[in-house]
Structure formats: C-alpha cells, structure tokens
Protein backbone atom coordinates (compact mmCIF):
# COMPACT_ATOMS: atom_id res chain seq x y z
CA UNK A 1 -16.67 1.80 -2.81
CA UNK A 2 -15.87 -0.35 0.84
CA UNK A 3 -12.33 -0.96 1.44
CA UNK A 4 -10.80 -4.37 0.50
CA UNK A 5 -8.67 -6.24 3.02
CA UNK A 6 -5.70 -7.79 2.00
CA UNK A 7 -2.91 -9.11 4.21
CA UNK A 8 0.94 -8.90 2.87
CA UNK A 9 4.23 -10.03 3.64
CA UNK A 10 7.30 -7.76 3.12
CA UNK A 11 10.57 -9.61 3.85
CA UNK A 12 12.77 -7.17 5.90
CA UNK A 13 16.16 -6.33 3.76
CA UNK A 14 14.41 -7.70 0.36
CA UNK A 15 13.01 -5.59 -2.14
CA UNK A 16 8.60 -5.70 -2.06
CA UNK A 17 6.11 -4.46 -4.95
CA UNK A 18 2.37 -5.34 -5.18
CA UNK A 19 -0.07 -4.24 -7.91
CA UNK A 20 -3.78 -3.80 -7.06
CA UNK A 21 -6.60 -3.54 -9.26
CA UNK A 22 -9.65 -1.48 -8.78
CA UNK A 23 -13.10 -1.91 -9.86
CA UNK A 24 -16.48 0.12 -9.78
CA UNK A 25 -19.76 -0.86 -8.89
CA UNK A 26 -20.33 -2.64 -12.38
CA UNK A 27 -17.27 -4.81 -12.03
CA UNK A 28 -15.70 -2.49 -14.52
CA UNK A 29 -12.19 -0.72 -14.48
CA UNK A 30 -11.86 2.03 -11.97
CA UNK A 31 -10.89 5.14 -13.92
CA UNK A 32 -8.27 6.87 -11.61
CA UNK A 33 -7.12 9.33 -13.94
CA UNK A 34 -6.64 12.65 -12.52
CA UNK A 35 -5.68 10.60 -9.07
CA UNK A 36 -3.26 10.45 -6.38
CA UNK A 37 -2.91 7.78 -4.78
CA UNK A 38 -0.78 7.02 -0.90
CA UNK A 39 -0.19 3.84 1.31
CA UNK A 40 1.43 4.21 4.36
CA UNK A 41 2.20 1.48 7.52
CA UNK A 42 2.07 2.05 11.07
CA UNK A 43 2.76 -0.23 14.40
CA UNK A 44 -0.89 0.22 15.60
CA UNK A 45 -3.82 2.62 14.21
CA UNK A 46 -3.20 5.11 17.01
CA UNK A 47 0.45 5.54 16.24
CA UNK A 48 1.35 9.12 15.92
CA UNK A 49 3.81 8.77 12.87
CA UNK A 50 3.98 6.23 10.01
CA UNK A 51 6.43 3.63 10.06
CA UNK A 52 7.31 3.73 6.43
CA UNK A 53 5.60 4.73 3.21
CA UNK A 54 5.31 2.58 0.31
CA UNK A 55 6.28 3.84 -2.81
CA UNK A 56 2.77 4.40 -4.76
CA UNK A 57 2.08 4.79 -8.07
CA UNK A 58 -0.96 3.99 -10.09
CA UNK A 59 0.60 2.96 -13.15
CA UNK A 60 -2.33 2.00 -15.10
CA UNK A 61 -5.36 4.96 -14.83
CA UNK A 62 -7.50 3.75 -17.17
CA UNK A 63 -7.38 -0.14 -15.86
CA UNK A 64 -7.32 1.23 -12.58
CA UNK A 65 -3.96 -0.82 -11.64
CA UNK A 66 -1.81 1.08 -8.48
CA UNK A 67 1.62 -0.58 -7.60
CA UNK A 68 2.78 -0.55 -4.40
CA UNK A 69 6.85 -0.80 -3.58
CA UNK A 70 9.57 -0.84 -0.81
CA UNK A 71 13.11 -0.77 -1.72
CA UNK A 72 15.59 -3.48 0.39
CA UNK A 73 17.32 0.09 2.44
CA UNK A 74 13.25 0.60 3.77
CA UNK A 75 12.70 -3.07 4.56
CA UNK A 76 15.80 -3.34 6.31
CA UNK A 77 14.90 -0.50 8.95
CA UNK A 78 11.72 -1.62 9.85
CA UNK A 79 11.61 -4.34 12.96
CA UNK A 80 10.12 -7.53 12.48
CA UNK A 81 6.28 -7.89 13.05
CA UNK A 82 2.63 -6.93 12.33
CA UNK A 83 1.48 -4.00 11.15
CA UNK A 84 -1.54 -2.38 10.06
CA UNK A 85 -1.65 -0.01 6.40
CA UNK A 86 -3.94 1.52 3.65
CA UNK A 87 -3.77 2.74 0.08
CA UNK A 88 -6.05 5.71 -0.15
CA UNK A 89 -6.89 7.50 -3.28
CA UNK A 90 -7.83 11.29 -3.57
CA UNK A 91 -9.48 12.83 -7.11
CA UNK A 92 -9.00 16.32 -8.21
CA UNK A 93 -11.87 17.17 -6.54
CA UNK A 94 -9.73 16.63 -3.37
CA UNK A 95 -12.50 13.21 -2.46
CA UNK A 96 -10.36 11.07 -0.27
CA UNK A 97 -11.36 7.24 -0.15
CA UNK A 98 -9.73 4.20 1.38
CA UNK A 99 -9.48 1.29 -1.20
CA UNK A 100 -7.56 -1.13 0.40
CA UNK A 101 -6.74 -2.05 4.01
CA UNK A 102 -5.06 -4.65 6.12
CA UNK A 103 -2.11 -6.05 8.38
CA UNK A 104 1.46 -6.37 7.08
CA UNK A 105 3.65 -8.79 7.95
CA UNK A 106 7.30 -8.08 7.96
CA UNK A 107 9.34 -11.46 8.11
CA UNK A 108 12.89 -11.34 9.86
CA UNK A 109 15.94 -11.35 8.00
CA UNK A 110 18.77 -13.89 8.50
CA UNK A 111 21.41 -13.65 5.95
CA UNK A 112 22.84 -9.41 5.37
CA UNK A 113 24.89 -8.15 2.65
C-alpha cells in the first residue's frame, strides 16, 4: 500500500482530531486488527527529535478507521508554522508501513485563556 498525502491544519492552543480511513488493494476495508498504529510531527525530516506526537488510536479495526488527536496544552507549545508528519502502522508480525504522509500547518493563536 503507497502512502497517502494529506495536508492539515492544527490551530495552536485549540483542541485537533482527524479520522482516516484505510483501504486495501480491492477498495475494501483495511483490517488493522492486531495493529499499532503512531503519527508523529517534526520541523524538517532530518530533525533529530519529534516535535509532538499525536494521540493515535485506531478506533475502528475492522473498518480500518485510525483517529488522530492533539489536546489544546500540545497545540499551545508548538510554534507557529509548517511541518512535515506520518501515521505509520506496524502488525503483530512487527511489518512497519507508512499510510499517510504530509505537511502540517499550525496556525497562530491570538486570543489565550
């Protein structure tokens, strides 16, 4: 399975969550039960460390649904401007593939609590 692309937009200090859907081959539901699954952001691919880590959970095996979530304390720490990120899956067979890539966007914050 090739990566998608997808580019999102995460508004610094506000609370972000995604869902994404995967298919197989056949345009079928992609099974992901007995899988992990990770996404984390960095300012460039070459970075050393990660940025931040979104909260990932698949939360549909069967349908193949993962969600993807930052809570408004994450958003708030991370500086305004592009970065790049991926959700990767592993099996229990310890497989890792990339299913999604892309740039995210974080948009500044005016107004604080």
């Amino acid at each position: 399975m090739a990566a998608g692309y997808q580019e999102l937009f995460v508004e610094q200090g506000a609370n972000y969550s995604t869902s994404i859907t995967l298919d197989d081959s056949n345009g079928d539901a992609f099974d992901l039960t007995d899988y992990q699954a990770k996404c984390q952001m960095k300012k460039s691919y070459y970075s050393t460390n990660a940025t931040a880590e979104f909260t990932t959970t698949i939360t549909s095996p069967g349908n193949g649904i993962i969600s993807l979530s930052m809570n408004s304390e994450t958003t708030a720490n991370i500086a305004a401007g592009r970065y790049v990120y991926d959700v990767i899956i592993k099996s229990s067979s310890n497989t890792v593939t990339r299913v999604l890539e892309g740039i995210v966007n974080i948009i500044p914050q005016v107004t604080k609590f």
